[in-house]
PDB file of N, CA and C in Angstrom:
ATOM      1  N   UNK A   1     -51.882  26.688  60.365  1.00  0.00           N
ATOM      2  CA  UNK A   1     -52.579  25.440  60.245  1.00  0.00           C
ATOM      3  C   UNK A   1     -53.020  25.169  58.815  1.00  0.00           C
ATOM      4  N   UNK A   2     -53.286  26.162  58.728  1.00  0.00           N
ATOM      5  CA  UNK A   2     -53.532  26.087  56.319  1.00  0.00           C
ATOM      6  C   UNK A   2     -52.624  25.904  55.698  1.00  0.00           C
ATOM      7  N   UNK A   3     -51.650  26.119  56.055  1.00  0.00           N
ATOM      8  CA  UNK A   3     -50.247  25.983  55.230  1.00  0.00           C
ATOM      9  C   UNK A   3     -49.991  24.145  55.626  1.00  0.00           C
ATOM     10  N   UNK A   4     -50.315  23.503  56.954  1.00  0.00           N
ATOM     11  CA  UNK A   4     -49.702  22.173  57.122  1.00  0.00           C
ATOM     12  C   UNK A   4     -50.530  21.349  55.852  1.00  0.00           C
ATOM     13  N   UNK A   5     -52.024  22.126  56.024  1.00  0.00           N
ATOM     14  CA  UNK A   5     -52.748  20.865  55.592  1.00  0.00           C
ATOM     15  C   UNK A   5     -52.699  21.094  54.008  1.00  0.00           C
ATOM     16  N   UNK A   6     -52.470  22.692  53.349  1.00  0.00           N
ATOM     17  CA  UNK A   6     -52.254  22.409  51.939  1.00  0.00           C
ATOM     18  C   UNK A   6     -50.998  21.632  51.402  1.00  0.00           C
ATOM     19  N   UNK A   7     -50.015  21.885  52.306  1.00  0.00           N
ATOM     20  CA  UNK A   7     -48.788  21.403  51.880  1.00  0.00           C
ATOM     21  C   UNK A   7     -49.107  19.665  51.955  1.00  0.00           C
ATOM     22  N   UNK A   8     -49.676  19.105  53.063  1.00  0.00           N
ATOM     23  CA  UNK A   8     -50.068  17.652  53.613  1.00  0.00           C
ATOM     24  C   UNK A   8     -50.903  17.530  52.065  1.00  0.00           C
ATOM     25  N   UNK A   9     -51.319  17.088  51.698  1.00  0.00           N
ATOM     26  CA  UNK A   9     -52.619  17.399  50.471  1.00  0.00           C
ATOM     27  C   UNK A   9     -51.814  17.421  49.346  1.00  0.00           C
ATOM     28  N   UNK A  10     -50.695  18.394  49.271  1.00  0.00           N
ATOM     29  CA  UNK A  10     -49.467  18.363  47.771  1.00  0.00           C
ATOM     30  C   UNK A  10     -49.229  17.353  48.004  1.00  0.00           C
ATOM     31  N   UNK A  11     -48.466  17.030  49.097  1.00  0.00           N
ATOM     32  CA  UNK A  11     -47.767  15.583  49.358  1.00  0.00           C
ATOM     33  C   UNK A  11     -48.184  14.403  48.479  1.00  0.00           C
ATOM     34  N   UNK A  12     -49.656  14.098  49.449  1.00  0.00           N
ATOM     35  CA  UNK A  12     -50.381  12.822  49.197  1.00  0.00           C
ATOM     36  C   UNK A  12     -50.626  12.838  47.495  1.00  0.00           C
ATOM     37  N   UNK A  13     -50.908  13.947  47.081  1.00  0.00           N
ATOM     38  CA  UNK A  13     -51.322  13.791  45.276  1.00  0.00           C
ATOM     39  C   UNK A  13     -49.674  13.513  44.900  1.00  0.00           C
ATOM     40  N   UNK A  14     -48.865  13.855  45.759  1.00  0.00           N
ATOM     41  CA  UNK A  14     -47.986  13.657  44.552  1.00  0.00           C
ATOM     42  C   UNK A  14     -47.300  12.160  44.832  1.00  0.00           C
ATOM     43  N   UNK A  15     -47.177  11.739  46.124  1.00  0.00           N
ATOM     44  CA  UNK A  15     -47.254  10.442  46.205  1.00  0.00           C
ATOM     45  C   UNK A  15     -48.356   9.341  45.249  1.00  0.00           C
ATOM     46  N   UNK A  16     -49.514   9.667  45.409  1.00  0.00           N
ATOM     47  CA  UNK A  16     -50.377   9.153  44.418  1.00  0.00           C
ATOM     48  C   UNK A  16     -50.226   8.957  43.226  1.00  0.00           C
ATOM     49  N   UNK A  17     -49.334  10.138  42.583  1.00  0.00           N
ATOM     50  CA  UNK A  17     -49.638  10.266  41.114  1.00  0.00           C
ATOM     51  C   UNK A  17     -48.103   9.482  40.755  1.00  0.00           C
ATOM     52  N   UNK A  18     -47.150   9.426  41.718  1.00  0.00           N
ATOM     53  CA  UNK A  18     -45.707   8.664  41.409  1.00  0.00           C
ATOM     54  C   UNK A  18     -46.343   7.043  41.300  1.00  0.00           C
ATOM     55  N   UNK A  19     -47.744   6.488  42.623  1.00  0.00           N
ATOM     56  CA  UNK A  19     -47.674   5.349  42.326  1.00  0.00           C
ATOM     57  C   UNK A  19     -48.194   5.025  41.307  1.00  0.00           C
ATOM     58  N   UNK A  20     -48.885   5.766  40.786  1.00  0.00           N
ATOM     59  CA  UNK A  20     -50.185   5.155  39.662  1.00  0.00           C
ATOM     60  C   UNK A  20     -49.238   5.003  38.831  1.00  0.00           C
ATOM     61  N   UNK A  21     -48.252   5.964  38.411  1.00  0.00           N
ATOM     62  CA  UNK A  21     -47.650   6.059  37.290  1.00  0.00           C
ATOM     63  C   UNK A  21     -46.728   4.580  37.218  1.00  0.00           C
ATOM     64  N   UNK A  22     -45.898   4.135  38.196  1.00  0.00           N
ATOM     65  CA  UNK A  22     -45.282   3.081  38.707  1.00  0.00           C
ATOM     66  C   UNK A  22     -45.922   1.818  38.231  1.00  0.00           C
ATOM     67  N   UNK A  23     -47.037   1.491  39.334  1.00  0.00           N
ATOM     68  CA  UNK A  23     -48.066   0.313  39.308  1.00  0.00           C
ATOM     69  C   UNK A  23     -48.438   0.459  37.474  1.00  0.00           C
ATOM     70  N   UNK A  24     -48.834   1.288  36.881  1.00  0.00           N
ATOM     71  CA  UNK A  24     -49.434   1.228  35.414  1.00  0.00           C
ATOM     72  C   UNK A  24     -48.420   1.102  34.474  1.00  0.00           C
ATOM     73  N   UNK A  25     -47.317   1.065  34.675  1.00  0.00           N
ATOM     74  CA  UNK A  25     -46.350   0.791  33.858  1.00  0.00           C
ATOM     75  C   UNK A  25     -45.760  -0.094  33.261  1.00  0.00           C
ATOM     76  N   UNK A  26     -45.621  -0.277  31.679  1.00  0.00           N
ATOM     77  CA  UNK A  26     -45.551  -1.674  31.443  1.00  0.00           C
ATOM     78  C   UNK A  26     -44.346  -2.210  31.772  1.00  0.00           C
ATOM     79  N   UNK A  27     -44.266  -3.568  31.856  1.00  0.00           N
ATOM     80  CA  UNK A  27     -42.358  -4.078  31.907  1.00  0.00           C
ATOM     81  C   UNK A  27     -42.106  -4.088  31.238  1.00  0.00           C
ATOM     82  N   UNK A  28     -42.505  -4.545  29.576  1.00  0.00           N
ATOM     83  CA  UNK A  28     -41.963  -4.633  28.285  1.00  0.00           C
ATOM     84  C   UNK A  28     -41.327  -3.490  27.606  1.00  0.00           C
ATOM     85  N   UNK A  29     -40.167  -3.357  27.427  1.00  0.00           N
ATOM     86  CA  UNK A  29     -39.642  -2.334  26.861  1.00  0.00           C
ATOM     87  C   UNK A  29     -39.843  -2.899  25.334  1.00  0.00           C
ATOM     88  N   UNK A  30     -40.832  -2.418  24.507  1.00  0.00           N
ATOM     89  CA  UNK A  30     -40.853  -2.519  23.108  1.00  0.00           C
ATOM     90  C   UNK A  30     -39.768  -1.931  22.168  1.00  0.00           C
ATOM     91  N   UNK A  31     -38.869  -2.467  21.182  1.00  0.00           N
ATOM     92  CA  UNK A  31     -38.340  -2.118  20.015  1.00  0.00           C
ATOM     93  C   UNK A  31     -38.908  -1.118  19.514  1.00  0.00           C
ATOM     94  N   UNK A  32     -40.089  -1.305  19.221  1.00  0.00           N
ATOM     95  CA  UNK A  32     -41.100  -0.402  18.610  1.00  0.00           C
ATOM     96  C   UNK A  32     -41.557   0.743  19.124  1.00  0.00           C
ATOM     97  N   UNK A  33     -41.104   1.201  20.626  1.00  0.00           N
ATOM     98  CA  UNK A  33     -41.807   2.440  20.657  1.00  0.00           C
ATOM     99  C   UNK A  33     -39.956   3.473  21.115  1.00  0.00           C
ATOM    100  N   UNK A  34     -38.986   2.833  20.546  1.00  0.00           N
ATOM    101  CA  UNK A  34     -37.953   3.385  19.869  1.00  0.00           C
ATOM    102  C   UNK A  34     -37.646   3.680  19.080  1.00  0.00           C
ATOM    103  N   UNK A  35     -38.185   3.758  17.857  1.00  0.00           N
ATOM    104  CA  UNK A  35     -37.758   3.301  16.816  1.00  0.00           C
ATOM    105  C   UNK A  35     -38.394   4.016  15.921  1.00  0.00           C
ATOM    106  N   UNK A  36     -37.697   5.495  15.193  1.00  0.00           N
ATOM    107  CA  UNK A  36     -38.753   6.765  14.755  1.00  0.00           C
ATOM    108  C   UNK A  36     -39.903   5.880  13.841  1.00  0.00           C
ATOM    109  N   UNK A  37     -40.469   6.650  13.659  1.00  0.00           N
ATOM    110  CA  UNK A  37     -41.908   6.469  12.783  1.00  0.00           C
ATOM    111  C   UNK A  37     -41.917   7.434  11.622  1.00  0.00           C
ATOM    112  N   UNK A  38     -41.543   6.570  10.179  1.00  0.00           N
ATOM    113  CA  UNK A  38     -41.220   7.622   9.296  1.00  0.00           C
ATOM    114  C   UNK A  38     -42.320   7.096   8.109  1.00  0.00           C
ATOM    115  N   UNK A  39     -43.116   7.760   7.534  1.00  0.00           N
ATOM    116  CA  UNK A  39     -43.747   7.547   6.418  1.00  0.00           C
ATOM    117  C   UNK A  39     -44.662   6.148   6.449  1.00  0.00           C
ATOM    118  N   UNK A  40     -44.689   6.230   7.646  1.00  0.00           N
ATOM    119  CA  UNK A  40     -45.685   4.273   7.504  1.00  0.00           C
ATOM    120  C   UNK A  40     -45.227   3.203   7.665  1.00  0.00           C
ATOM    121  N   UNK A  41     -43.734   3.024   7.484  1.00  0.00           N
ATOM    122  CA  UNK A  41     -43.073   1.990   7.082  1.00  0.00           C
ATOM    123  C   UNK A  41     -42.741   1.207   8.332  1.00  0.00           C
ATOM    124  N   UNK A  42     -43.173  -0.035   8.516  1.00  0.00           N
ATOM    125  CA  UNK A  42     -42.677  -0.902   9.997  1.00  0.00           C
ATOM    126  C   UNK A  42     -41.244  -1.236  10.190  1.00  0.00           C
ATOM    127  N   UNK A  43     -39.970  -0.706  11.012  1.00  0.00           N
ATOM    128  CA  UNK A  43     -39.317  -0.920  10.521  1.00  0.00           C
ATOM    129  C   UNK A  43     -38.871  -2.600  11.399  1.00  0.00           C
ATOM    130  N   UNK A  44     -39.903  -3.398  12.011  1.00  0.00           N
ATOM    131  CA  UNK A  44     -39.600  -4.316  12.715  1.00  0.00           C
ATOM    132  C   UNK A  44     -39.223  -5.665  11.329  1.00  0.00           C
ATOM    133  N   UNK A  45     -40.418  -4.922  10.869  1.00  0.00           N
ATOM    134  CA  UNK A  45     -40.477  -6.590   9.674  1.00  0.00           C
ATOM    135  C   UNK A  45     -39.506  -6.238   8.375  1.00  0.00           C
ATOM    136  N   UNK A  46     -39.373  -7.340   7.689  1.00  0.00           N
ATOM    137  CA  UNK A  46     -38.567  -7.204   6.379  1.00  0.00           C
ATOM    138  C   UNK A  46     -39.119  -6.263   6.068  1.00  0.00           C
ATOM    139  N   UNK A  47     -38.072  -5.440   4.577  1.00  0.00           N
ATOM    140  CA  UNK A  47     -39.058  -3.881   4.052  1.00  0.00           C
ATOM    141  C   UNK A  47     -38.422  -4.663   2.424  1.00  0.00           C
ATOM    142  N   UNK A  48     -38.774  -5.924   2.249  1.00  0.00           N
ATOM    143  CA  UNK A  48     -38.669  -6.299   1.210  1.00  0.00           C
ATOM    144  C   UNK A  48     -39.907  -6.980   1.063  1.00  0.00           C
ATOM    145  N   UNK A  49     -41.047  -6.495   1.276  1.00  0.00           N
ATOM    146  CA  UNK A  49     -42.633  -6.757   1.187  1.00  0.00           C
ATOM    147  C   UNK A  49     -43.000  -6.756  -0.388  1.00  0.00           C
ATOM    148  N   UNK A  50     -43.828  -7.361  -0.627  1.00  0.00           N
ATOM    149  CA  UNK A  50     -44.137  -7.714  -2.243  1.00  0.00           C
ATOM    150  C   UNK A  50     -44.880  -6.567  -2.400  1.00  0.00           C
ATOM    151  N   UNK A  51     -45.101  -5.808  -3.613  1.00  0.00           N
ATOM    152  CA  UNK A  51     -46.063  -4.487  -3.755  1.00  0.00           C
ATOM    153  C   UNK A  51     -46.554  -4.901  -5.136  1.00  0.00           C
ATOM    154  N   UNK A  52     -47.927  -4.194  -5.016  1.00  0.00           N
ATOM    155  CA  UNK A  52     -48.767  -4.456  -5.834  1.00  0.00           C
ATOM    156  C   UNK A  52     -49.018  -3.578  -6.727  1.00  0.00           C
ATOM    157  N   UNK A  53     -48.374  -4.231  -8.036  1.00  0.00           N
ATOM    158  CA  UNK A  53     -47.877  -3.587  -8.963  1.00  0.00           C
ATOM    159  C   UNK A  53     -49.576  -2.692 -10.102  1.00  0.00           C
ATOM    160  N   UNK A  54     -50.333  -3.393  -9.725  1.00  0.00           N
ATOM    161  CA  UNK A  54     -51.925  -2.989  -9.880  1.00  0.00           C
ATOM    162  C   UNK A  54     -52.704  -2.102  -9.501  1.00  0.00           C
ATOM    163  N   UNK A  55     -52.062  -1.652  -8.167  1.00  0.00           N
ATOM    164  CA  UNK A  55     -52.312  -0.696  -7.099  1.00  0.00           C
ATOM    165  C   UNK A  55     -51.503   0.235  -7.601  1.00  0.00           C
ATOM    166  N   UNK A  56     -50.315   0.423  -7.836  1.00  0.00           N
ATOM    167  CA  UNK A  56     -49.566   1.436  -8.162  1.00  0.00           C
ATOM    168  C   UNK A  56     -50.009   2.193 -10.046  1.00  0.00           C
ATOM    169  N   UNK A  57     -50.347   1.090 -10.564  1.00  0.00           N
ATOM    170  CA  UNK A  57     -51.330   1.310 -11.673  1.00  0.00           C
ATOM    171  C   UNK A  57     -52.508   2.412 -11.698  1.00  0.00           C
ATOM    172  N   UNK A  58     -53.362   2.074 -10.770  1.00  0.00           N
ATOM    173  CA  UNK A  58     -54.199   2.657 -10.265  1.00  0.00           C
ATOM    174  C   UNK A  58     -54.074   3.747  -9.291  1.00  0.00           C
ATOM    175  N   UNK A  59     -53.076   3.760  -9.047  1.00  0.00           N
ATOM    176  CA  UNK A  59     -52.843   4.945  -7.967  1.00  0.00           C
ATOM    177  C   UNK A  59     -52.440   6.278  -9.287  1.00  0.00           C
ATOM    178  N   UNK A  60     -51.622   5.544  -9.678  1.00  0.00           N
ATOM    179  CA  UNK A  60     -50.877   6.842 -10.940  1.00  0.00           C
ATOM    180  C   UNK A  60     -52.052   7.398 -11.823  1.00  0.00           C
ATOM    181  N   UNK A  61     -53.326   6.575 -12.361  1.00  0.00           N
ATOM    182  CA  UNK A  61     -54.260   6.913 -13.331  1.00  0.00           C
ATOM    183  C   UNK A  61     -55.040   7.611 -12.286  1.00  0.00           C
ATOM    184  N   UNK A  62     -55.348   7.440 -11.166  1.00  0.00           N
ATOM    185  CA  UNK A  62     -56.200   8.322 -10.316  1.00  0.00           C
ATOM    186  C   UNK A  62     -55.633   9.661 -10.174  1.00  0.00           C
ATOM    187  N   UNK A  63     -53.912  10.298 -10.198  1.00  0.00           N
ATOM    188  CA  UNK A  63     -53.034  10.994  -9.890  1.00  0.00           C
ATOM    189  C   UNK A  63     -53.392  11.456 -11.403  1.00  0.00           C
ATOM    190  N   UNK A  64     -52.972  11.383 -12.358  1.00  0.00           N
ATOM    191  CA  UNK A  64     -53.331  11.592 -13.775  1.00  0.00           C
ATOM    192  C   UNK A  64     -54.468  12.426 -13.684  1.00  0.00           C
ATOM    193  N   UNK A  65     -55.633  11.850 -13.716  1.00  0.00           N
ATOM    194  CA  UNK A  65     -57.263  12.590 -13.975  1.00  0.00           C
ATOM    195  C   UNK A  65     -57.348  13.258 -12.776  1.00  0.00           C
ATOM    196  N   UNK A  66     -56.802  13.061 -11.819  1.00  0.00           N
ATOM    197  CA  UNK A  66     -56.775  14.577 -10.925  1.00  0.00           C
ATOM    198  C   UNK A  66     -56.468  15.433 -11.052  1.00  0.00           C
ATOM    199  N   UNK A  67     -55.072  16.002 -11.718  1.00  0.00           N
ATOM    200  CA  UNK A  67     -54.675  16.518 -12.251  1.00  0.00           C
ATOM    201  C   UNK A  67     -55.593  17.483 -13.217  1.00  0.00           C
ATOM    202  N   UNK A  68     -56.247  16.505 -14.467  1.00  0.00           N
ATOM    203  CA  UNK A  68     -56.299  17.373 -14.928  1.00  0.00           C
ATOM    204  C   UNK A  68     -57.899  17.789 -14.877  1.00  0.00           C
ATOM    205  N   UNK A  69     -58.587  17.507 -13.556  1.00  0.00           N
ATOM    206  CA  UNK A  69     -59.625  18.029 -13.116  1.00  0.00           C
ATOM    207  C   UNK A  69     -59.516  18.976 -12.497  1.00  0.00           C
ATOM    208  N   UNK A  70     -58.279  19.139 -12.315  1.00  0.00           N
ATOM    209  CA  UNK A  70     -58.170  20.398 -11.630  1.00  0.00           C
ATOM    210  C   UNK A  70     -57.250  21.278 -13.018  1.00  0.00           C
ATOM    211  N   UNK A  71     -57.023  21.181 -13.781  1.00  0.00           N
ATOM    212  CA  UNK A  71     -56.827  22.141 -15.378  1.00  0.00           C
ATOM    213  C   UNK A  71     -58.315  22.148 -15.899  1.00  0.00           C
ATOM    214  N   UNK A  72     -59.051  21.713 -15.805  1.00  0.00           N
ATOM    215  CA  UNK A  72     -60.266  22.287 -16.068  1.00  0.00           C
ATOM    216  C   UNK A  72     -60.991  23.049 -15.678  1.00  0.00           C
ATOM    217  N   UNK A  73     -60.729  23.283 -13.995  1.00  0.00           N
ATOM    218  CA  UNK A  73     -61.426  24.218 -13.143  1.00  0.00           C
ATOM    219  C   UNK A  73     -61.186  25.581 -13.487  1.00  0.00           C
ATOM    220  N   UNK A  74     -60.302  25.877 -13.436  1.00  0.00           N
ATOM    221  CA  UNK A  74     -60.006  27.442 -13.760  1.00  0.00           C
ATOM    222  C   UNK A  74     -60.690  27.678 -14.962  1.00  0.00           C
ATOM    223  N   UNK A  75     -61.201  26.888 -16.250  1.00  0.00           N
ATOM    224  CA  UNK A  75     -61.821  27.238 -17.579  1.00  0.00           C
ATOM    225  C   UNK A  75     -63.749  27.726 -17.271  1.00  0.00           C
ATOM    226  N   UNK A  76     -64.047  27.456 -16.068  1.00  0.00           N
ATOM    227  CA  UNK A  76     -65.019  27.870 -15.866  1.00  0.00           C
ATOM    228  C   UNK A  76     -65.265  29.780 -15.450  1.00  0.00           C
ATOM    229  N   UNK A  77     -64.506  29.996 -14.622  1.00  0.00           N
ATOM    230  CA  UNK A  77     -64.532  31.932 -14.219  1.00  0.00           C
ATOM    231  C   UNK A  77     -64.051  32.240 -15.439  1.00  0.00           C
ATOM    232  N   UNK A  78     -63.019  31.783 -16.501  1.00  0.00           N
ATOM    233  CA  UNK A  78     -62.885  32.473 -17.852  1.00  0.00           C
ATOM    234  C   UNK A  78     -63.733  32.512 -19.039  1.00  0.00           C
ATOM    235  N   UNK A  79     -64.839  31.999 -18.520  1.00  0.00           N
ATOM    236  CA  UNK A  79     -65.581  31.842 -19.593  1.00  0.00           C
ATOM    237  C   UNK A  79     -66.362  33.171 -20.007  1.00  0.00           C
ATOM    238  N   UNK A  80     -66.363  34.279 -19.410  1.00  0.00           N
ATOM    239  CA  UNK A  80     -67.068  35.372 -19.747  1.00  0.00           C
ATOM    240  C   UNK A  80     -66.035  36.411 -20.500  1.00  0.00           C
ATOM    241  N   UNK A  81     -64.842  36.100 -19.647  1.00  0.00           N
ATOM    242  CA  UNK A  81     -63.442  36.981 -20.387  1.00  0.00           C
ATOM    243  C   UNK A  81     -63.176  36.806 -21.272  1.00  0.00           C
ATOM    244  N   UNK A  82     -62.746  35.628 -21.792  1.00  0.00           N
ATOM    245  CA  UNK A  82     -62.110  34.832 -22.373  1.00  0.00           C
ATOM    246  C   UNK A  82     -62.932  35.342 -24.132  1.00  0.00           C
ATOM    247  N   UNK A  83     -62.733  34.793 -25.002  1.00  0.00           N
ATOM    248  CA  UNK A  83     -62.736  34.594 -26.850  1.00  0.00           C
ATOM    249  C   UNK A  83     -63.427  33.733 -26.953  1.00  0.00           C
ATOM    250  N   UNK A  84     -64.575  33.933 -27.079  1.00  0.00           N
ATOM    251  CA  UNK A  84     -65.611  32.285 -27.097  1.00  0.00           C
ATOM    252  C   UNK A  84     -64.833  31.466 -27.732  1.00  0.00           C
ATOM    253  N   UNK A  85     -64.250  31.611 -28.767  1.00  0.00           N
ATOM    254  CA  UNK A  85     -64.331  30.587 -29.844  1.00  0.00           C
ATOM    255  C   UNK A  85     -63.071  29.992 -29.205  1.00  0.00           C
ATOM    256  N   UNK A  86     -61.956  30.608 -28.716  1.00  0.00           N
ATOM    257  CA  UNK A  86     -60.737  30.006 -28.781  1.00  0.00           C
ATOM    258  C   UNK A  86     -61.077  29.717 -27.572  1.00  0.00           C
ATOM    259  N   UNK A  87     -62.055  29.696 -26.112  1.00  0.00           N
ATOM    260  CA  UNK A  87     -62.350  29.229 -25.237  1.00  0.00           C
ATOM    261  C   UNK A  87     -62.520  27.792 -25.452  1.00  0.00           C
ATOM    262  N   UNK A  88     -63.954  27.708 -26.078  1.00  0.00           N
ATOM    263  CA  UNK A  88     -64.753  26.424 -26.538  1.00  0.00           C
ATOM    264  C   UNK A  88     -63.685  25.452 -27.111  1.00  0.00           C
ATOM    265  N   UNK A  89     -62.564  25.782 -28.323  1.00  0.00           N
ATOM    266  CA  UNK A  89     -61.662  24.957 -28.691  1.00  0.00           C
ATOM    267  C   UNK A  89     -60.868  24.039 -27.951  1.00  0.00           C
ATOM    268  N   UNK A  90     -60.512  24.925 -26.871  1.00  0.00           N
ATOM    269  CA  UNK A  90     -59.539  24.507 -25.834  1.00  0.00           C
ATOM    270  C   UNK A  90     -59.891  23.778 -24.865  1.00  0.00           C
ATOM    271  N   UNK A  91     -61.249  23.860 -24.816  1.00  0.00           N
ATOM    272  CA  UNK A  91     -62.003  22.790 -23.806  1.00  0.00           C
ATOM    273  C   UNK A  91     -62.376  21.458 -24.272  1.00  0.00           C
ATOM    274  N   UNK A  92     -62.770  22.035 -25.687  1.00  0.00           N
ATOM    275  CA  UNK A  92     -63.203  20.465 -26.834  1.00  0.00           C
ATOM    276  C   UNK A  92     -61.432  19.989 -26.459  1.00  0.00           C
ATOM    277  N   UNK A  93     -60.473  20.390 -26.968  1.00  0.00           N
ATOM    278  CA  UNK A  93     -59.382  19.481 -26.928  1.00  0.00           C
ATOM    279  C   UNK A  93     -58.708  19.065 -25.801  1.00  0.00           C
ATOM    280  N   UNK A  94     -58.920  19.710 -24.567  1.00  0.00           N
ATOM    281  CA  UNK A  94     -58.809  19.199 -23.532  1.00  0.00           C
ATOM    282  C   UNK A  94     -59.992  17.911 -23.564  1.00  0.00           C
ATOM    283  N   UNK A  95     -60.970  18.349 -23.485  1.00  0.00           N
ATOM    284  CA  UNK A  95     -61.956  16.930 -23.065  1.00  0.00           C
ATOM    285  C   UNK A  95     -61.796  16.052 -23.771  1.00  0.00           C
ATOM    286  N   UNK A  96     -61.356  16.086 -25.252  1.00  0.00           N
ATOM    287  CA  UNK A  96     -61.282  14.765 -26.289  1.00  0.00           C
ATOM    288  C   UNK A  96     -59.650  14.492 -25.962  1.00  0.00           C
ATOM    289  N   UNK A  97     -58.790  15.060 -25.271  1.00  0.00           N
ATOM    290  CA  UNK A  97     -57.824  14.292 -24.705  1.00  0.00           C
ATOM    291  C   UNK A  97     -57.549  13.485 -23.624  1.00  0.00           C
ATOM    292  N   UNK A  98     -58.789  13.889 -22.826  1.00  0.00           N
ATOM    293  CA  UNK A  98     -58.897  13.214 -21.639  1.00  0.00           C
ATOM    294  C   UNK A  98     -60.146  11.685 -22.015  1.00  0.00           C
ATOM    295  N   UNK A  99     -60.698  12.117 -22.743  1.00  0.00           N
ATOM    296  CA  UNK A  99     -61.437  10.973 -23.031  1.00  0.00           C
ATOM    297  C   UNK A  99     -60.491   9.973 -24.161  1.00  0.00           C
ATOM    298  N   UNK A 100     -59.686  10.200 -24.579  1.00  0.00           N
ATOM    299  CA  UNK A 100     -58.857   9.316 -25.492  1.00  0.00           C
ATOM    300  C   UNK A 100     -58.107   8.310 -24.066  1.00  0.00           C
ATOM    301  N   UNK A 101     -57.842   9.178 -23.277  1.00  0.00           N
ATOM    302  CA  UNK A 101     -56.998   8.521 -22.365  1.00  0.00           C
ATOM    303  C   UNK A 101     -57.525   7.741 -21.788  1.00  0.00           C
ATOM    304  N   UNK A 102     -59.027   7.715 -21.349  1.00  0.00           N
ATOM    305  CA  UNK A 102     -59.985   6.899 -20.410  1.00  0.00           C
ATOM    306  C   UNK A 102     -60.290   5.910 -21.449  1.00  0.00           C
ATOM    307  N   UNK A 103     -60.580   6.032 -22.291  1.00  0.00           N
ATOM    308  CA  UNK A 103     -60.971   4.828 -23.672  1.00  0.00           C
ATOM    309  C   UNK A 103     -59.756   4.092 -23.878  1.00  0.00           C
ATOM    310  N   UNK A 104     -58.681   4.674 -23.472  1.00  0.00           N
ATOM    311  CA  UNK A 104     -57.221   3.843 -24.109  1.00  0.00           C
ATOM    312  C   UNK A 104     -57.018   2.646 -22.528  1.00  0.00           C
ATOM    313  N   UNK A 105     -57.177   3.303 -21.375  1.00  0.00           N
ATOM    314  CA  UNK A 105     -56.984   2.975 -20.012  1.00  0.00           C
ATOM    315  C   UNK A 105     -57.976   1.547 -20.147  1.00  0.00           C
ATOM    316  N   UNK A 106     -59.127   2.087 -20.605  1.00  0.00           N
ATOM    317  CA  UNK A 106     -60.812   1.258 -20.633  1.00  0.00           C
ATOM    318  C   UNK A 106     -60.257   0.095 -21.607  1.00  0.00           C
ATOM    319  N   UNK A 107     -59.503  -0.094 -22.474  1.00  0.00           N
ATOM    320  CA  UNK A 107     -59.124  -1.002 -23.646  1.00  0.00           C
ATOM    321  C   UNK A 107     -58.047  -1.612 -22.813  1.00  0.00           C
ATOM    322  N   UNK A 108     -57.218  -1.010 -22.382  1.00  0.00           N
ATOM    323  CA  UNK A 108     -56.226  -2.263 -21.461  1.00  0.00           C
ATOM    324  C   UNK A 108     -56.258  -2.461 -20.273  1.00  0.00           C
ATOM    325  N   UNK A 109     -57.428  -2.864 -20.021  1.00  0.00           N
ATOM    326  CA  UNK A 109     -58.186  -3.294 -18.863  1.00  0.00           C
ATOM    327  C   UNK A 109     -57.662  -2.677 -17.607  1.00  0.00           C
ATOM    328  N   UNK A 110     -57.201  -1.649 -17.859  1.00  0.00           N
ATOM    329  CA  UNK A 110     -56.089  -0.910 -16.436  1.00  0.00           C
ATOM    330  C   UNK A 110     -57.228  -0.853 -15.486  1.00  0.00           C
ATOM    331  N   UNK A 111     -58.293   0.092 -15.366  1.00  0.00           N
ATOM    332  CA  UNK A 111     -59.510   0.107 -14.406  1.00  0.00           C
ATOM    333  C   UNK A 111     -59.929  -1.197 -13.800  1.00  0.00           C
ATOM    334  N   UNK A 112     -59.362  -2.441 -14.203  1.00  0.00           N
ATOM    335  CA  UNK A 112     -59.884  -4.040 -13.660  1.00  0.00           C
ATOM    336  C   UNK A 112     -58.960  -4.291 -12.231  1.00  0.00           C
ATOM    337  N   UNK A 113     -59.901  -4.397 -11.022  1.00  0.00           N
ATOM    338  CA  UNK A 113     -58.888  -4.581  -9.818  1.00  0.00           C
ATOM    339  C   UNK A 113     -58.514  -6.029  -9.808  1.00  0.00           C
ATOM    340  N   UNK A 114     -59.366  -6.617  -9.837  1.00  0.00           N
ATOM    341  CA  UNK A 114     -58.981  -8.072  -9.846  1.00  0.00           C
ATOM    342  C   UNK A 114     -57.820  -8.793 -10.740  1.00  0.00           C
ATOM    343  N   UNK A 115     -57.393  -9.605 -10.611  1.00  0.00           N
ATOM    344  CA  UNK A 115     -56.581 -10.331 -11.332  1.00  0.00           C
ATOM    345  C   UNK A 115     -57.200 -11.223 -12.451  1.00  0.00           C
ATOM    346  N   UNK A 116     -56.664 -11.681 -13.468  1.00  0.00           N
ATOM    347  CA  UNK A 116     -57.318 -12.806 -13.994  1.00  0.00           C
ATOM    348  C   UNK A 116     -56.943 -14.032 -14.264  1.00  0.00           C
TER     349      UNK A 116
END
């Protein structure tokens, strides 16, 4: 008698779970959920979209000073090892190269998001 009613009980859930799945199902077969998904790119619409040549400006100078915020990091644990003097040099000319670059960036208004 345990065996009718567990087996009776599989049944009904699995009848259940065929209709839900059925009834909840959309009709629309979308393009879009065929259609791999690679890097962001929609491939429904034109991929001849205008890009913003300002943004890519700014993307590269942010890529730049990251960079070399991270060549500066390591100059901190060497500072006890390291040759004071030829330490200190190398940091002055790192930093007065990176500040030439931000003053040069700062002069052709590259940092300006807006248009004018």
């Amino acid at each position: 008698m345990n065996y009718f009613m567990i087996l009776s009980m599989f049944s009904i859930s699995m009848i259940l779970i065929v209709l839900t799945v059925v009834i909840s199902k959309k009709s629309k077969n979308l393009r879009e959920k065929w259609v791999p998904f690679e890097c962001g790119f929609n491939f429904l619409n034109s991929s001849r979209m205008p890009f913003s040549m300002r943004f890519f400006l700014i993307a590269i100078i942010f890529i730049i000073f990251d960079v070399e915020i991270a060549l500066i990091l390591p100059l901190i644990p060497t500072f006890l090892k390291a040759n004071l003097i030829k330490w200190t040099l190398t940091k002055i000319l790192f930093l007065i190269i990176l500040i030439l670059g931000i003053l040069i960036e700062w002069k052709e208004l590259t940092f300006e998001w807006k248009n004018k």
